[in-house]
N, C-alpha and C. Protein backbone atom coordinates (compact mmCIF):
# COMPACT_ATOMS: atom_id res chain seq x y z
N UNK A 1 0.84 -1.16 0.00
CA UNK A 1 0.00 0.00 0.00
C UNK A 1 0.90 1.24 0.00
N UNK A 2 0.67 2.15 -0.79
CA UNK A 2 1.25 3.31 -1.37
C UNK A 2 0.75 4.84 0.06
N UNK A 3 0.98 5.19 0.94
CA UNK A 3 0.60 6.35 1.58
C UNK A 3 1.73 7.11 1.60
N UNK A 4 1.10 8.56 1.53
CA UNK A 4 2.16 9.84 2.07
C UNK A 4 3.96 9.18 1.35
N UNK A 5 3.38 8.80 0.05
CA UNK A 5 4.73 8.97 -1.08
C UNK A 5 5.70 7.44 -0.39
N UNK A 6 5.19 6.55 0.51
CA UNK A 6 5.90 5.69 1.25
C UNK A 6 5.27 4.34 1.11
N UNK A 7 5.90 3.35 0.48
CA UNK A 7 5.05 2.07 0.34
C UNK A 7 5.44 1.14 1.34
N UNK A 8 4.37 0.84 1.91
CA UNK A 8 3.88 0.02 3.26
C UNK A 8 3.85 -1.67 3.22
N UNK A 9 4.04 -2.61 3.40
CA UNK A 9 4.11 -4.00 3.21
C UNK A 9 4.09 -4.57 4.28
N UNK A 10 3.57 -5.38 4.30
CA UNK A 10 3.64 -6.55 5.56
C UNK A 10 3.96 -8.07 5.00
N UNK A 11 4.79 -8.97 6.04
CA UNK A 11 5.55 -10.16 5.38
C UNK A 11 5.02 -11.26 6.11
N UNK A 12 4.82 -12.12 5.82
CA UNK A 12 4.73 -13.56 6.57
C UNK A 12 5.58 -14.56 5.81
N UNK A 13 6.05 -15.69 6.23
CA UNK A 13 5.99 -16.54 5.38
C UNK A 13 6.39 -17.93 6.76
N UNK A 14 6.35 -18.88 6.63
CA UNK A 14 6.44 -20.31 6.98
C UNK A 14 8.23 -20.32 7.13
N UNK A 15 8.27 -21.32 7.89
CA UNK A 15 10.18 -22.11 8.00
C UNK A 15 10.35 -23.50 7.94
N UNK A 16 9.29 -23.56 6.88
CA UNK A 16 9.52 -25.05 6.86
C UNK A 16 10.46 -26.09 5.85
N UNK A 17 11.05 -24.76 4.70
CA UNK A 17 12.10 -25.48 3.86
C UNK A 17 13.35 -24.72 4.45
N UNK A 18 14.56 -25.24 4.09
CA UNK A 18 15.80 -24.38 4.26
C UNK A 18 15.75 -23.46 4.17
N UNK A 19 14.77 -22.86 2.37
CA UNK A 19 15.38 -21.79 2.10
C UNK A 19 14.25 -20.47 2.56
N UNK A 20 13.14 -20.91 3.28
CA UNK A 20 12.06 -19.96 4.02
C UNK A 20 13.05 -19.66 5.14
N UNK A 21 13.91 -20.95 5.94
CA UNK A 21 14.55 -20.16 7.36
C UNK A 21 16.04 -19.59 6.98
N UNK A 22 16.27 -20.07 5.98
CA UNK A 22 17.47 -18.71 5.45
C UNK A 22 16.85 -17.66 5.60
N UNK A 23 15.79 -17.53 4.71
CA UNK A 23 15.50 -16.11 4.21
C UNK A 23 15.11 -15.19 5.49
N UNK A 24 14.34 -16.17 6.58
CA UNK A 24 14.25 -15.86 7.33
C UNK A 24 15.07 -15.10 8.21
N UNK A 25 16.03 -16.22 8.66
CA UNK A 25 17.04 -15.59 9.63
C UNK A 25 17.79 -14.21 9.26
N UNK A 26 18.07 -14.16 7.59
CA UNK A 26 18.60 -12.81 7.11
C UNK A 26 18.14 -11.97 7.43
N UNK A 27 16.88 -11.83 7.34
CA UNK A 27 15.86 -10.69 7.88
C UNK A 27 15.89 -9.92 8.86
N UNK A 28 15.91 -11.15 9.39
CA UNK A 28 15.97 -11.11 11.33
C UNK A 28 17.17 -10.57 11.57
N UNK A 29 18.12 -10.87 10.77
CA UNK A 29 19.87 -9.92 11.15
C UNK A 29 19.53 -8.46 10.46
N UNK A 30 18.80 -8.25 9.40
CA UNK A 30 18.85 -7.20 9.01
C UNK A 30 18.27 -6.09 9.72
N UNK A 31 17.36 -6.20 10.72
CA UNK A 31 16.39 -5.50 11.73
C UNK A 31 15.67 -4.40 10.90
N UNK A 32 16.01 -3.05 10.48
CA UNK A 32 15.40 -2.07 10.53
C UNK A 32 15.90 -1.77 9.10
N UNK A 33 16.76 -2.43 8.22
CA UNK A 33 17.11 -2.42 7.25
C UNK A 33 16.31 -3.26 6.00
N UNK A 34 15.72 -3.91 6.50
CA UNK A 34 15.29 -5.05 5.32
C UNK A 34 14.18 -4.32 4.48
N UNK A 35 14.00 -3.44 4.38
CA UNK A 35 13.68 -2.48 3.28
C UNK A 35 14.70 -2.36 2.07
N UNK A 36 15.28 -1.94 2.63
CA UNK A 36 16.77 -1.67 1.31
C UNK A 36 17.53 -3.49 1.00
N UNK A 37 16.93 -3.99 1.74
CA UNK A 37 17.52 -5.51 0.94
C UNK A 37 16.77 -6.04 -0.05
N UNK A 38 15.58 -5.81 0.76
CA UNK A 38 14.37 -6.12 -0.36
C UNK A 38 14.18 -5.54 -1.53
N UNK A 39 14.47 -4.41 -1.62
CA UNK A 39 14.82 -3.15 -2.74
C UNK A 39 15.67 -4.09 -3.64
N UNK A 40 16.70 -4.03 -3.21
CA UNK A 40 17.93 -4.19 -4.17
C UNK A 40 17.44 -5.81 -4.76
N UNK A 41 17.27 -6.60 -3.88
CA UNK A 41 17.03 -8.08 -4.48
C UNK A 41 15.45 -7.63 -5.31
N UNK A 42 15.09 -7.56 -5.06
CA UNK A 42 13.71 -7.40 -6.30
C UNK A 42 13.97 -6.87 -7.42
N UNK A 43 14.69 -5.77 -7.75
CA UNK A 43 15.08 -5.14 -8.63
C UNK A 43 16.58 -5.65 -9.37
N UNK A 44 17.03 -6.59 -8.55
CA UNK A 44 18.20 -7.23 -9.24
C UNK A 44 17.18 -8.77 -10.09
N UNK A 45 16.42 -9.08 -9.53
CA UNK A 45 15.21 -9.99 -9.98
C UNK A 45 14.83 -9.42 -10.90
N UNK A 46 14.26 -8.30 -11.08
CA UNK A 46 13.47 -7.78 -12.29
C UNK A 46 14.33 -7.62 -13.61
N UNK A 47 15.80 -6.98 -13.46
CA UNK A 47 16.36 -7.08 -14.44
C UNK A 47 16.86 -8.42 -14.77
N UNK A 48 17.10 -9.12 -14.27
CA UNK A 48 16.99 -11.01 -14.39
C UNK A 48 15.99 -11.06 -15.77
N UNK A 49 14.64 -10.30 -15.10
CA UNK A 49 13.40 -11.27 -15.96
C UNK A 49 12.39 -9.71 -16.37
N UNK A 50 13.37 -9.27 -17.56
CA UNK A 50 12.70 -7.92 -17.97
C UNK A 50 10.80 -8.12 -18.35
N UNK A 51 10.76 -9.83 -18.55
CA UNK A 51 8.85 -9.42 -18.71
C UNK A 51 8.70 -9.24 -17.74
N UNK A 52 8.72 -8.95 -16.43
CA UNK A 52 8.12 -8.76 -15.36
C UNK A 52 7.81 -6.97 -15.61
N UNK A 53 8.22 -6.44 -16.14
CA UNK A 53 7.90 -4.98 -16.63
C UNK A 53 6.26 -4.65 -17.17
N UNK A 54 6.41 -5.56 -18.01
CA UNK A 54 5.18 -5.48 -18.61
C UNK A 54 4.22 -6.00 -17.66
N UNK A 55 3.07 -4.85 -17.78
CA UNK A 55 1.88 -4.78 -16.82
C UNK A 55 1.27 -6.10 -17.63
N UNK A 56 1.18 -6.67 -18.15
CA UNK A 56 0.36 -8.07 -18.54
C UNK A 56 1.37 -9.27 -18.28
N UNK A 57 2.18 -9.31 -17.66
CA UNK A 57 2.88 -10.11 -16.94
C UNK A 57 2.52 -10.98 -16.43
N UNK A 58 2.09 -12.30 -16.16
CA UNK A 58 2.06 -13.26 -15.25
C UNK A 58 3.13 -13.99 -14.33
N UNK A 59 3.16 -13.44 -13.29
CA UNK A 59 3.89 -13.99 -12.09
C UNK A 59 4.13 -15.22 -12.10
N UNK A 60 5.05 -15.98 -11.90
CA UNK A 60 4.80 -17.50 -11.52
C UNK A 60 5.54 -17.70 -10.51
N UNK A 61 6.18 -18.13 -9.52
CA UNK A 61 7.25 -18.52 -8.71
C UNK A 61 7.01 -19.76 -8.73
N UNK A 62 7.92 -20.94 -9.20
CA UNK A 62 8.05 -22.26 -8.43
C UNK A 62 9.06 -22.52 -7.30
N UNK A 63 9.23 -23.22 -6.25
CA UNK A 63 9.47 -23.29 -5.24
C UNK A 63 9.67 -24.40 -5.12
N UNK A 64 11.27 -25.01 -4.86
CA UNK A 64 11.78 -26.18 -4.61
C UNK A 64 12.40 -26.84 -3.40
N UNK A 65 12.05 -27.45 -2.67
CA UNK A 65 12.92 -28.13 -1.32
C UNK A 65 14.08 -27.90 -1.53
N UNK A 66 15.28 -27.32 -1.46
CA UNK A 66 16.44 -28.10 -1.44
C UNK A 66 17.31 -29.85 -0.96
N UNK A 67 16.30 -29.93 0.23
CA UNK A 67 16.32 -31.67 0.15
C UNK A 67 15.15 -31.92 0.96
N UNK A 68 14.92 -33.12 1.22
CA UNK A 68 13.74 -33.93 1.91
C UNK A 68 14.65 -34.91 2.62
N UNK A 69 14.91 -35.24 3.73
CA UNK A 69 15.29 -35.92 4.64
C UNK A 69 15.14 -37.12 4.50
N UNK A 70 13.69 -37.55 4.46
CA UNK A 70 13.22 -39.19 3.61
C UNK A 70 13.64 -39.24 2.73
N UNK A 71 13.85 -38.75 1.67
CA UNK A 71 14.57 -39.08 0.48
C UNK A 71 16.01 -39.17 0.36
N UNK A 72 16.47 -38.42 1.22
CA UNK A 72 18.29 -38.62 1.46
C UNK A 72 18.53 -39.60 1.99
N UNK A 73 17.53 -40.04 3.21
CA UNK A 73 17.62 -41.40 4.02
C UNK A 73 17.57 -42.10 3.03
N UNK A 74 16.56 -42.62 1.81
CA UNK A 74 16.22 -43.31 1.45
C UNK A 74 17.45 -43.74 0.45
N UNK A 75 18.06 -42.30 -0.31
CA UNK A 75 19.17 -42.68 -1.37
C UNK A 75 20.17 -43.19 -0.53
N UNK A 76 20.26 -42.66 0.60
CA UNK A 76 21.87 -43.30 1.28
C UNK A 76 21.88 -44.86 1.48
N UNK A 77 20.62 -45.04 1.86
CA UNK A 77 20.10 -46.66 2.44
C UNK A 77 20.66 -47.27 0.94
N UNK A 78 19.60 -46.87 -0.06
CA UNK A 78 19.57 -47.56 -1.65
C UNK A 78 21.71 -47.40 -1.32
N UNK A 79 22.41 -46.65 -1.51
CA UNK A 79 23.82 -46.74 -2.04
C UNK A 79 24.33 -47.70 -1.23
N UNK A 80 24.22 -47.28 -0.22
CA UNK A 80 24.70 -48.82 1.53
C UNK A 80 24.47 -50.25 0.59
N UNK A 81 23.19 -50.52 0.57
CA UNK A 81 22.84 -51.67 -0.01
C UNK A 81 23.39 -52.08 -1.31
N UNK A 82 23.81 -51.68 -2.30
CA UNK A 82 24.13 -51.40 -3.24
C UNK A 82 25.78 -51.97 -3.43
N UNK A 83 26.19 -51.22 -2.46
CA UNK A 83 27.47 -51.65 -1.99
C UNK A 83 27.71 -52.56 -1.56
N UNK A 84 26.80 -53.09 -0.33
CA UNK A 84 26.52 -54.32 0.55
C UNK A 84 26.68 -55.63 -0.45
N UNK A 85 25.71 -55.16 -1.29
CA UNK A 85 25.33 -56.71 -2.14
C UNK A 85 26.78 -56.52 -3.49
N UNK A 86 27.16 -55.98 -3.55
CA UNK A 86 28.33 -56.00 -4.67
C UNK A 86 29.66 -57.04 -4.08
N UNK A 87 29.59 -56.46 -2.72
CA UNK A 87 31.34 -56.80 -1.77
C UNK A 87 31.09 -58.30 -2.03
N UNK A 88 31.92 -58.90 -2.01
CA UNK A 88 32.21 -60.14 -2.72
C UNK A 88 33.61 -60.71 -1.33
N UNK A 89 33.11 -60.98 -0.14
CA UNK A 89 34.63 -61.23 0.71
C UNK A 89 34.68 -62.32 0.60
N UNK A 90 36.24 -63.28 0.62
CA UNK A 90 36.18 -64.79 0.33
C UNK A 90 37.23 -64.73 1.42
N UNK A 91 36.87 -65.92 2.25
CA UNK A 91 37.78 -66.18 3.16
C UNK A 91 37.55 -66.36 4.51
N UNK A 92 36.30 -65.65 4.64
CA UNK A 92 35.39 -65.50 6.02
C UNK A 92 34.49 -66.43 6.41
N UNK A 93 34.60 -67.18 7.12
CA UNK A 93 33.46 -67.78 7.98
C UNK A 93 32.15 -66.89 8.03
N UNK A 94 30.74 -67.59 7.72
CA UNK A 94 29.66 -67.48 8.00
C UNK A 94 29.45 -66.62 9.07
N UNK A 95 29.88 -66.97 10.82
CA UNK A 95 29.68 -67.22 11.95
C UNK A 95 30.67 -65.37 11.59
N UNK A 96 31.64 -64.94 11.21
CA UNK A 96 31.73 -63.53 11.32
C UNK A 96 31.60 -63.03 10.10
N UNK A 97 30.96 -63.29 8.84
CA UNK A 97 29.94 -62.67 8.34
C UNK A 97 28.80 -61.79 8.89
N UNK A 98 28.67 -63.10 9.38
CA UNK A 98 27.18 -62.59 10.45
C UNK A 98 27.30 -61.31 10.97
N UNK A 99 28.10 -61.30 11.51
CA UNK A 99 28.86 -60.48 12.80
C UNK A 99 29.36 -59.20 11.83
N UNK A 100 29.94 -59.48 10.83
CA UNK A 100 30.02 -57.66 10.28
C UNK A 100 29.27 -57.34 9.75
N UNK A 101 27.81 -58.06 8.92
CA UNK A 101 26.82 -57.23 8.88
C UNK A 101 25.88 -56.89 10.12
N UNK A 102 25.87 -57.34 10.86
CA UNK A 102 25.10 -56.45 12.27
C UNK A 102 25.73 -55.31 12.25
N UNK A 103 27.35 -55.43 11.93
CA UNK A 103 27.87 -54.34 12.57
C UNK A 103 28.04 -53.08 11.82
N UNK A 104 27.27 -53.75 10.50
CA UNK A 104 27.62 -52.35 9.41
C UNK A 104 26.18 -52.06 9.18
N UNK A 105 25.15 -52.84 9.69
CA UNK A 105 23.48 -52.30 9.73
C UNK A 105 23.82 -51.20 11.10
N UNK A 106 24.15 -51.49 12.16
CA UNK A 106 24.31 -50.90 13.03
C UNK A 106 25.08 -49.56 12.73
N UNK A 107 25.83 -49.38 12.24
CA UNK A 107 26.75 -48.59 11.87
C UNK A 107 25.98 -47.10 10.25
N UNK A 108 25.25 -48.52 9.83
CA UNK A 108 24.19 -47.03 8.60
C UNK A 108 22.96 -46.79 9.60
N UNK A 109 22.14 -47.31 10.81
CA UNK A 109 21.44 -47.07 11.56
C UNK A 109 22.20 -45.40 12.19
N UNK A 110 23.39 -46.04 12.41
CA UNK A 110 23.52 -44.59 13.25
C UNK A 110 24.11 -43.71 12.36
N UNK A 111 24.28 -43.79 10.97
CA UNK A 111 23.93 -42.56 10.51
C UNK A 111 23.13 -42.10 9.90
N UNK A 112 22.33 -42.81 9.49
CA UNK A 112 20.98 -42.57 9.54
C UNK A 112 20.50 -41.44 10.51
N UNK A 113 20.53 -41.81 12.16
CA UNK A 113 20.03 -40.91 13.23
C UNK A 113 20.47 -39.70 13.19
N UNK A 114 22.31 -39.44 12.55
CA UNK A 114 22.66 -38.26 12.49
C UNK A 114 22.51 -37.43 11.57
N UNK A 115 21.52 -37.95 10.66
CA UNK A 115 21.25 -36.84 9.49
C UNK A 115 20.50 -35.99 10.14
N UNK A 116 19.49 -35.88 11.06
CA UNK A 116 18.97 -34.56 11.90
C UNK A 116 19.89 -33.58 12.33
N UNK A 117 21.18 -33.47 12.25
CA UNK A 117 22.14 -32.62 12.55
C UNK A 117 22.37 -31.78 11.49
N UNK A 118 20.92 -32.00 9.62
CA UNK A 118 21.39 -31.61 8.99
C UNK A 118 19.77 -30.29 8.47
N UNK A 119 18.96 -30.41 9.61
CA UNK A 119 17.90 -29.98 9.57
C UNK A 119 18.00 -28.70 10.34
C-alpha cells in the first residue's frame, strides 16, 4: 500500500524449507534495514526477468525443497545396499559374516540418526 509517497508492506511466510529459514534468519539480522535488501534483491530480480515490466505479466514462482530428509535417508540406504550386495569377501566364515553385517546395519542405523544434525 502506497501512503504519504511511502510504500507500506507486511511479510509472513512459513520455515519449513531451508530456504524460508534462510530467508528468514537474514531478515531477522537485518532488523530495521530489510527495506533496502528487499529493494535491491527485487530489482536485481526484475532485471533477471525484464517481462516482469510489462503490466500483462504473469507472475509465476516455483518453489523447490532443497532436500527432503526421507529421500536422502532413502538414497543413502539404496547406495549402503548397493554396496553391501556387490562386496564379494572370500575367506570369512559365516559365523563372522554374520557379525560384520550387524555391525555395518548398526553402523548405517547410526547414521541414519545423524542426518537430523542436517535440519
Amino acid at each position: 500500500m502506497k501512503k504519504d509517497g511511502k510504500y507500506r508492506f507486511s511479510l509472513q511466510f512459513n520455515s519449513e524449507t531451508e530456504e524460508q529459514f534462510r530467508a528468514g534468519e537474514l531478515l531477522e539480522r537485518m532488523g530495521n534495514r530489510k527495506s533496502h535488501l528487499v529493494v535491491a534483491a527485487l530489482n536485481e530480480y526484475m532485471e533477471s526477468h525484464p517481462e516482469l515490466k510489462s503490466k500483462d505479466c504473469k507472475v509465476e514462482i516455483k518453489l523447490t525443497t532443497s532436500y527432503d530428509q526421507a529421500k536422502i535417508e532413502q538414497m543413502i540406504q539404496n547406495i549402503v545396499e548397493q554396496r553391501l550386495t556387490g562386496m564379494q569377501i572370500s575367506g570369512i566364515q559365516d559365523n563372522s559374516k554374520n557379525g560384520q553385517q550387524e555391525a555395518l546395519e548398526e553402523d548405517i542405523a547410526k547414521m541414519l540418526d545423524n542426518l537430523d544434525m542436517f535440519q
